[in-house]
Protein backbone atom coordinates (compact mmCIF):
# COMPACT_ATOMS: atom_id res chain seq x y z
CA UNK A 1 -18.36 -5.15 64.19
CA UNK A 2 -19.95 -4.55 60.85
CA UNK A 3 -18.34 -1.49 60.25
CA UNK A 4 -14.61 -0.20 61.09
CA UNK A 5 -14.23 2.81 62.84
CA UNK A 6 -13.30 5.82 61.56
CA UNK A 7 -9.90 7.28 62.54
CA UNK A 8 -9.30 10.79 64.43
CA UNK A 9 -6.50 13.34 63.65
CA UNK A 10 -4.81 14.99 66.45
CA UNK A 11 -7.10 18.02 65.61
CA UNK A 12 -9.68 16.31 65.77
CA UNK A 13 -9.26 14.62 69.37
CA UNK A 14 -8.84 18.32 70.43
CA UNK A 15 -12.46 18.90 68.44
CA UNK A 16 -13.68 15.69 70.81
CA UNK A 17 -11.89 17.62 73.98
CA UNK A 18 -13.73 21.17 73.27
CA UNK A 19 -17.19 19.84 73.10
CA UNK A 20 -17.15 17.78 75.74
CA UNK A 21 -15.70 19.81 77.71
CA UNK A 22 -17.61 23.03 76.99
CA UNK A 23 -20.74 20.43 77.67
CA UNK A 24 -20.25 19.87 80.90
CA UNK A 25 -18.90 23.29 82.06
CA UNK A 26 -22.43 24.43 80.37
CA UNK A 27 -24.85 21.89 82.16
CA UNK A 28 -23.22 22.58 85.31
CA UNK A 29 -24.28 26.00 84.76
CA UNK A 30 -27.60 25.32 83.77
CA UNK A 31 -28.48 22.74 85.79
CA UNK A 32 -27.32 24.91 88.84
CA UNK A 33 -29.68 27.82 87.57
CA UNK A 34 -32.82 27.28 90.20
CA UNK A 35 -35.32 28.03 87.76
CA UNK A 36 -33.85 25.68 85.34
CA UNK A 37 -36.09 22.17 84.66
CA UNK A 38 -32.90 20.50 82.63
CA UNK A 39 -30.70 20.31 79.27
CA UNK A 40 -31.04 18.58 76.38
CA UNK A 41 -27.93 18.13 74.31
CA UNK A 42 -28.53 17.15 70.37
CA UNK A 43 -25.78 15.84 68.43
CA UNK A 44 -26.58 15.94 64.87
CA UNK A 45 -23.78 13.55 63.38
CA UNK A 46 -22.60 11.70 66.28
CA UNK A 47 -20.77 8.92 64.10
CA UNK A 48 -19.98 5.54 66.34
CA UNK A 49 -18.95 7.30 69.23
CA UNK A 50 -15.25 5.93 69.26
CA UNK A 51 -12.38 6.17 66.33
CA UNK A 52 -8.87 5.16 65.79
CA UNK A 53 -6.15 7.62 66.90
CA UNK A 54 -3.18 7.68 64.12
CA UNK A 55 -1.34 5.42 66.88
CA UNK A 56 -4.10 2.86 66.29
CA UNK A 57 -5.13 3.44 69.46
CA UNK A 58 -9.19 3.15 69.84
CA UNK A 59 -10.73 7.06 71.51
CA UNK A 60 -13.61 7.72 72.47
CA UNK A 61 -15.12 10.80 70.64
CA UNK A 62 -17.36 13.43 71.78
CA UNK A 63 -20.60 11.01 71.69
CA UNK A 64 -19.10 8.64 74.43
CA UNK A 65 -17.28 11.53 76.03
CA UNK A 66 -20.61 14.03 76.87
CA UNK A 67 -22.65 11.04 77.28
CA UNK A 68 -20.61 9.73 80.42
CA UNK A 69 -20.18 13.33 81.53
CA UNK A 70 -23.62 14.72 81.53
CA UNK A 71 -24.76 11.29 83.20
CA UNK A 72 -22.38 11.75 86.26
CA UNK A 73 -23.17 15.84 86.43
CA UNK A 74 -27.22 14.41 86.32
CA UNK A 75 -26.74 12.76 89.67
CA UNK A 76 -26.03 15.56 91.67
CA UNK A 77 -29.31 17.71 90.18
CA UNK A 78 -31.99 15.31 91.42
CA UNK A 79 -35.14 16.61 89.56
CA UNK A 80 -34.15 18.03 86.71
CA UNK A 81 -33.83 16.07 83.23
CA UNK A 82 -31.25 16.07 81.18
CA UNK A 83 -32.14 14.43 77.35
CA UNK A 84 -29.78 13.41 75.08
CA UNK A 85 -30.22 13.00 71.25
CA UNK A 86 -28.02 11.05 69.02
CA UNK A 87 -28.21 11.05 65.62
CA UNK A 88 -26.43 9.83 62.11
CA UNK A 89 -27.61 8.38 59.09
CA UNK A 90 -25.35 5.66 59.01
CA UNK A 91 -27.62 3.19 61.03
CA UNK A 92 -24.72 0.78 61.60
CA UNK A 93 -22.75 3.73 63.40
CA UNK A 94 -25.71 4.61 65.30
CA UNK A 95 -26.89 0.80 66.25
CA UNK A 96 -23.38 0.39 67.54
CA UNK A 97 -23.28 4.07 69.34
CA UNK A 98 -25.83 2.46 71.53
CA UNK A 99 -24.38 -0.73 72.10
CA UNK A 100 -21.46 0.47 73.87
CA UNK A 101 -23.80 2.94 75.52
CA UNK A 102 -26.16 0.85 77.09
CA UNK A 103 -22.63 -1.14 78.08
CA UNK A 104 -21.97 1.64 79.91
CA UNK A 105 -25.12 1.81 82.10
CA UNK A 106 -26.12 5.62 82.16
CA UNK A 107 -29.23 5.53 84.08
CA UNK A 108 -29.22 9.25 85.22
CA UNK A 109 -29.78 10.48 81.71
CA UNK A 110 -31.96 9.90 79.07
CA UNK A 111 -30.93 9.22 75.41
CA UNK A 112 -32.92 8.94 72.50
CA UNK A 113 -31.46 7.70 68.85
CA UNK A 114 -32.11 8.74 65.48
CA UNK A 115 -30.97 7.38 61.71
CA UNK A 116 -32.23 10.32 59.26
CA UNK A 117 -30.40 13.01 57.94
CA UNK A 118 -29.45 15.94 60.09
CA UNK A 119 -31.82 18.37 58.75
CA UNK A 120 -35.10 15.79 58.49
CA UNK A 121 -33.98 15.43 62.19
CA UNK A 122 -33.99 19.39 62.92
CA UNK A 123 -36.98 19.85 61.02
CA UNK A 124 -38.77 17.51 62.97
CA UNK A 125 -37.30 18.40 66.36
CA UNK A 126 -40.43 20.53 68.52
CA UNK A 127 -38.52 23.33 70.61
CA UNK A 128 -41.86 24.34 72.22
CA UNK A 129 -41.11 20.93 74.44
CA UNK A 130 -37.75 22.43 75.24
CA UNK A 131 -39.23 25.42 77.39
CA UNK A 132 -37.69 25.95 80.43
CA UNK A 133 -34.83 23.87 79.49
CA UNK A 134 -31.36 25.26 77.63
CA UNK A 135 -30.31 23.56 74.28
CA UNK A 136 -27.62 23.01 73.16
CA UNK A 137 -27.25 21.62 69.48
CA UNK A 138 -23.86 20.39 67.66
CA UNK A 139 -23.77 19.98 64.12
CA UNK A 140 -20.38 18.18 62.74
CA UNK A 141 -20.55 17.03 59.07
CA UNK A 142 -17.62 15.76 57.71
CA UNK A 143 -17.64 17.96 54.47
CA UNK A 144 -18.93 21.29 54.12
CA UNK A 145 -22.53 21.01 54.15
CA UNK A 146 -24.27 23.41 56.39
CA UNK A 147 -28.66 23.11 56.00
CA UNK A 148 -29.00 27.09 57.10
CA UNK A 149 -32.98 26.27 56.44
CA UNK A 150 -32.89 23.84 58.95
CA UNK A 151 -30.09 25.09 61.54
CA UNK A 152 -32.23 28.83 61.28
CA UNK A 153 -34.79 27.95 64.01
CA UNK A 154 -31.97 26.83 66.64
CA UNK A 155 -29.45 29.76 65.82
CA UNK A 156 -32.99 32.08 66.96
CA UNK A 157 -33.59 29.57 70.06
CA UNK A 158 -32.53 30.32 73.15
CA UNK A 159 -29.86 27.72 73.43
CA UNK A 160 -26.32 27.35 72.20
CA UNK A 161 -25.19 26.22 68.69
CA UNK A 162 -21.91 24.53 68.00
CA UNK A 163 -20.89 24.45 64.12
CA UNK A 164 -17.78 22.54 62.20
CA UNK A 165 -17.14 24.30 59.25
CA UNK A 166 -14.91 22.22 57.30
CA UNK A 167 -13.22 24.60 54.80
CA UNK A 168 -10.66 21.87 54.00
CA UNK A 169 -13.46 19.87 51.85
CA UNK A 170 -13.93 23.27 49.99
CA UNK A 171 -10.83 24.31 49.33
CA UNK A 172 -10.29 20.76 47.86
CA UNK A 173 -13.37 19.76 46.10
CA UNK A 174 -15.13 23.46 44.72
CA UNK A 175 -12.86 23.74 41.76
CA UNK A 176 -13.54 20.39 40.73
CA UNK A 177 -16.73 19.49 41.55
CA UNK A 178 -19.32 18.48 38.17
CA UNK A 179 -21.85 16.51 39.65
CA UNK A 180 -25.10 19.02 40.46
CA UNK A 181 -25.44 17.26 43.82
CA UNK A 182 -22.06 18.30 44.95
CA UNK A 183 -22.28 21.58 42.91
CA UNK A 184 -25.63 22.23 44.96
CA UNK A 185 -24.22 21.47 48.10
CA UNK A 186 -21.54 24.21 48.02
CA UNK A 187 -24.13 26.82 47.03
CA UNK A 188 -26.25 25.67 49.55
CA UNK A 189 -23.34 26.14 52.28
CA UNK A 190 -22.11 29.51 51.13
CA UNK A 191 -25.13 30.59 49.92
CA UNK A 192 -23.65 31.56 46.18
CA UNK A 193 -22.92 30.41 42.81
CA UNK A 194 -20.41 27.65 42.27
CA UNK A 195 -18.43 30.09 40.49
CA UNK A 196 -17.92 32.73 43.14
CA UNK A 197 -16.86 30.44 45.43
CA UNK A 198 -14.36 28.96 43.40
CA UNK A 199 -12.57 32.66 43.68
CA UNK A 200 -12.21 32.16 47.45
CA UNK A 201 -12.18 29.06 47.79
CA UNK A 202 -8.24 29.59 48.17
CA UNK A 203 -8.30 32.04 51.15
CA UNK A 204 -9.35 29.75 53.72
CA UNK A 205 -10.10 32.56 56.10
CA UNK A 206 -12.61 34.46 53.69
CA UNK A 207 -14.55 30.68 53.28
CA UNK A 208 -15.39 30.98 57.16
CA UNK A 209 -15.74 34.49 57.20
CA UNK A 210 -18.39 34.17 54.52
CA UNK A 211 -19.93 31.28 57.18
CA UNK A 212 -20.08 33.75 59.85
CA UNK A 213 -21.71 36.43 57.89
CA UNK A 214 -24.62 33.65 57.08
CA UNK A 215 -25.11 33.12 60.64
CA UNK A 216 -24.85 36.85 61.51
CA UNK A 217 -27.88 37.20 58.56
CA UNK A 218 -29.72 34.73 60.20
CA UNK A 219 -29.95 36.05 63.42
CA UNK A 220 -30.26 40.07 62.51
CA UNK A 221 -34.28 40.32 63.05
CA UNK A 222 -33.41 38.61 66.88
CA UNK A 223 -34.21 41.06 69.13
CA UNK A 224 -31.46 39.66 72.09
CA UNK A 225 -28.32 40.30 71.29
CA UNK A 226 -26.03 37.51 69.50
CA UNK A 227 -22.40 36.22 70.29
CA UNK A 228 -20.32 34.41 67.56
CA UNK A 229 -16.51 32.67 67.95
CA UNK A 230 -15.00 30.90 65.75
CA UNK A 231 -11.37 28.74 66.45
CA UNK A 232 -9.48 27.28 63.63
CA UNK A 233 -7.71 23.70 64.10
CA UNK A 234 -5.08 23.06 62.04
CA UNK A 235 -3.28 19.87 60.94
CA UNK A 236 0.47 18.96 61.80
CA UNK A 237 0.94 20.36 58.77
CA UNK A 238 -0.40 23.86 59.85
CA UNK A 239 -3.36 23.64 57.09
CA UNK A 240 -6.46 24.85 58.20
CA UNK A 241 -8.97 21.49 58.28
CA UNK A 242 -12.02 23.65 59.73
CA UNK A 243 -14.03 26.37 61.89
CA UNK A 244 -15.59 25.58 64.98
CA UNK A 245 -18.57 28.45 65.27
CA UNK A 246 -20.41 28.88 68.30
CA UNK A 247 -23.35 30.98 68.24
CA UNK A 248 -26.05 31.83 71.42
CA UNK A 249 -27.47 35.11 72.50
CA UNK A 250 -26.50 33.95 75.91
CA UNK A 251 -23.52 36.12 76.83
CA UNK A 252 -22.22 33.40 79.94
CA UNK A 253 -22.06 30.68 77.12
CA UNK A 254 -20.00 32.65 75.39
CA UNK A 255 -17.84 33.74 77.56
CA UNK A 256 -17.69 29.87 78.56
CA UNK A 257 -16.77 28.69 75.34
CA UNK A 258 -13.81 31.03 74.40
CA UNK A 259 -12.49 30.39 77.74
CA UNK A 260 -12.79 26.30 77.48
CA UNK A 261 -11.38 26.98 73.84
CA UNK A 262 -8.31 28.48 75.25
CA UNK A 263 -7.82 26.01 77.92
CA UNK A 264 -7.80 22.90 75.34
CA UNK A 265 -5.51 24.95 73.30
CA UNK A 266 -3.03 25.50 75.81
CA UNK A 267 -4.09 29.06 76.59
CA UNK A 268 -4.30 29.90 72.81
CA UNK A 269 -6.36 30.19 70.33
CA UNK A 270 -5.57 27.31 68.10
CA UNK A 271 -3.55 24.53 67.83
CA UNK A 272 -1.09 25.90 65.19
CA UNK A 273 2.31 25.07 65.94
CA UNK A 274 4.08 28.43 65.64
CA UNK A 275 7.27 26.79 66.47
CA UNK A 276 8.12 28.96 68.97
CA UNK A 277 7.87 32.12 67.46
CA UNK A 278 5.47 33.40 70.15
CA UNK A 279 7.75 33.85 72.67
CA UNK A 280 10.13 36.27 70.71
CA UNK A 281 9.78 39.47 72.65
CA UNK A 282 11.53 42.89 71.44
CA UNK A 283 11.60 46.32 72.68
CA UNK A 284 9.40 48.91 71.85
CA UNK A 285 11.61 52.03 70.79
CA UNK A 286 8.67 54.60 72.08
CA UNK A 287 7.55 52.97 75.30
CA UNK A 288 10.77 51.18 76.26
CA UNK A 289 8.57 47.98 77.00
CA UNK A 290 8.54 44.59 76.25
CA UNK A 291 6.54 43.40 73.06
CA UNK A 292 5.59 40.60 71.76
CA UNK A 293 7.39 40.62 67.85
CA UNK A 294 5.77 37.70 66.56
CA UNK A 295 2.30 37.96 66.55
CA UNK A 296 0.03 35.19 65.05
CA UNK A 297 -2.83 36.05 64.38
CA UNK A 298 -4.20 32.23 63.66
CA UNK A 299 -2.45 31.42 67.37
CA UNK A 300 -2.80 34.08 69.77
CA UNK A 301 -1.95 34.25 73.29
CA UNK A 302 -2.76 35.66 76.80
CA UNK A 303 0.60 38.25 75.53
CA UNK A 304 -1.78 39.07 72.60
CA UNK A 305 -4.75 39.91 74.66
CA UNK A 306 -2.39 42.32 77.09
CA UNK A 307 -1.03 43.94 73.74
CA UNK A 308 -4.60 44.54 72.95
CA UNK A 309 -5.59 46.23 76.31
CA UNK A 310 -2.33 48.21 76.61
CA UNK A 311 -3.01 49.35 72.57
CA UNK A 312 -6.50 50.81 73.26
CA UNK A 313 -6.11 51.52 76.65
CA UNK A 314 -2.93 52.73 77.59
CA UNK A 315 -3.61 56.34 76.45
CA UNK A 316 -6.09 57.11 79.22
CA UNK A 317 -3.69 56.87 81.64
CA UNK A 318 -6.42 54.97 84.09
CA UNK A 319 -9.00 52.76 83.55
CA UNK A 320 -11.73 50.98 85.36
CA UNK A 321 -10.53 47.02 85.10
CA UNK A 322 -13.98 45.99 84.95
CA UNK A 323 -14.42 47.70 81.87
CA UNK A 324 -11.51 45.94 80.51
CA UNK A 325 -12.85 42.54 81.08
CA UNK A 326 -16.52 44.09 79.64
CA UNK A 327 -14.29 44.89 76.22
CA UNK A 328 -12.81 41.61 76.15
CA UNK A 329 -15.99 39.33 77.04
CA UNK A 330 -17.39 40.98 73.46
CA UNK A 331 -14.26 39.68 71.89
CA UNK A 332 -14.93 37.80 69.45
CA UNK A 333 -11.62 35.11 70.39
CA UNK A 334 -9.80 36.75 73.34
CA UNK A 335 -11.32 35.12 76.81
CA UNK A 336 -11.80 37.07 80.21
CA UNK A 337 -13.08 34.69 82.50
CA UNK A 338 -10.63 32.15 83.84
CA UNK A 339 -7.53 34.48 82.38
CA UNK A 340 -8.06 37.71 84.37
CA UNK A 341 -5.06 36.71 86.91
CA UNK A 342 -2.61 35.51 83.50
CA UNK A 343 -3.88 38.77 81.87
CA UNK A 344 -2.63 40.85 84.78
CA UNK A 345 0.59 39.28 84.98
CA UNK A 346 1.19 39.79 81.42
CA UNK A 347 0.73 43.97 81.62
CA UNK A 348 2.54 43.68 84.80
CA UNK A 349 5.55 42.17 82.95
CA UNK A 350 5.50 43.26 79.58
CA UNK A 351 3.81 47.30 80.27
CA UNK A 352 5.06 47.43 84.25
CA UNK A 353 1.03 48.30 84.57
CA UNK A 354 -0.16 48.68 88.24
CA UNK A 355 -3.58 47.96 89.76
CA UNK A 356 -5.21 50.70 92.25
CA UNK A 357 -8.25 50.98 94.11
CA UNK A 358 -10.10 53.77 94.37
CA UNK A 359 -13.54 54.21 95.56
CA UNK A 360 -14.23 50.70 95.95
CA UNK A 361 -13.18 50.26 92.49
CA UNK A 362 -10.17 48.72 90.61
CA UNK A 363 -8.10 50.23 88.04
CA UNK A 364 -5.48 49.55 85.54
CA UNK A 365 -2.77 52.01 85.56
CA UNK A 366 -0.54 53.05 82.59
């Protein structure tokens, strides 16, 4: 090997685990759409598709892991194409990428491999071949350089977009950074002067909040409506490395992607370790119920999302359920599908909330 791997933190194995998982849990949707013709899946940095764990153990990362995925979900829709696109500049990465590809013997998928940078690549890319098929595009640099001229087209496209923010390199590198090239890179990523960003580059949170309100720019003259989630991963250390934004104006995706979030996590919201501290429950003196008393707010929990419905709900006395899971399918972190049963069981047990049916409909009761 000409090159040696690169190695993976523990957050970032559970980066590898989201992707590929939200992947396949969106091509099986896709691909199972009758009008659909296929996927194709773009992976802007896809690196050598394996790295060292901090055991030294070799893993594969998200290029092997959605490439052997997709390929076994492809045999089962006969007749519709699924394209995948690799790409990173490092041609000794990419050259080996497909060695250990074409090792594997994917023949129910087609995969195509670039060496340019990331936004030659988009720039180049023709969505009006892509009609009739869903996108979905990842773009994982390993600092915090984010081409918004290049990523506008796709974050506009009817497909999915899947963004690492890493607000680590920031937070670490704005204050001192001289050269022009590096100075231009943060400008171009926050889409400031050098010098404002220095004053945030502290608060971790505002750095991806300033992200999302790019994207949110970006997308305003769209006339579909636009979903954005963002998760945090944090290192053993509980220090915020990056953001992982998804953005689609394809309500199913994401719904799909807070819920695969949350499944990774554990049925959280992050990795943080919170040591515990989120299963502290105290009484509250009005209502006589069970609260949670630690609430994290960089880790929540299904608890978190049944203090939230009893909070805004719990004053009407009675309300339709399905308007519940409406409320929290907008959420811009808390999940509804694949948590409505833990979500139940949580107001059961915390609020002693009862479910009815009346009319043919079901309702929460307070």
């Amino acid at each position: 090997m000409a090159f040696e791997l690169d190695q993976a933190k523990p957050h970032s194995i559970k980066k590898f685990e989201i992707i590929s998982e939200y992947a396949d849990a969106w091509a099986r949707k896709i691909l199972g759409f009758p009008k659909s013709e296929g996927i194709v899946y773009v992976d802007c940095m896809s690196n050598s598709g394996y790295y060292w764990d901090t055991d030294g153990k070799v893993v594969e990362g998200t290029a092997i892991r959605v490439a052997k995925r997709l390929n076994s979900l492809a045999e089962h829709y006969p007749g519709k194409t699924v394209n995948i696109l690799f790409n990173d500049i490092n041609k000794e990465k990419i050259d080996y990428l497909k060695g250990q590809i074409e090792g594997l013997a994917l023949s129910n998928i087609s995969i195509d491999y670039y060496t340019m940078d990331c936004a030659e690549l988009l720039n180049r890319l023709n969505l009006n071949t892509i009609r009739n098929r869903n996108l979905l595009l990842v773009y994982d640099p390993f600092q915090a350089r984010i081409h918004w001229d290049a990523l506008k087209k796709y974050l506009n496209f009817w497909g999915e977009v899947i963004i690492n923010h890493m607000v680590s390199d920031t937070a670490r590198g704005s204050k001192t950074a001289v050269k022009p090239e590096k100075i231009a890179k943060y400008e171009s990523t926050y889409q400031m002067p050098i010098s404002e960003i220095i004053k945030i580059c502290d608060d971790r949170e505002k750095l991806d909040n300033t992200v999302q309100d790019i994207v949110k720019n970006l997308v305003k003259d769209n006339p579909r409506e636009h979903y954005l989630a963002s998760f945090p991963f944090y290192n053993r250390n509980n220090g915020l490395v990056y953001n992982l934004l998804h953005s689609t104006s394809n309500v199913e995706g994401f719904k799909l992607f807070k819920k695969t979030a949350w499944n990774v996590f554990g049925d959280k919201s992050s990795g943080k370790n919170t040591h515990g501290q989120e299963n502290q429950m105290a009484i509250d003196l009005d209502s006589g119920s069970l609260v949670a008393s630690n609430t994290d707010y960089k880790c929540l929990t299904v608890t978190d999302i049944a203090n939230y419905v009893y909070e805004k709900y719990s004053n009407k006395g009675k309300i339709e359920i399905n308007e519940v899971y409406r409320d929290l399918d907008m959420h811009p972190i808390f999940p509804s599908e694949g948590y409505k049963d833990k979500i139940k069981k949580e107001l059961k047990t915390y609020y002693s909330v009862k479910e009815i049916k009346e009319n043919g409909k079901r309702y929460f009761v307070f």
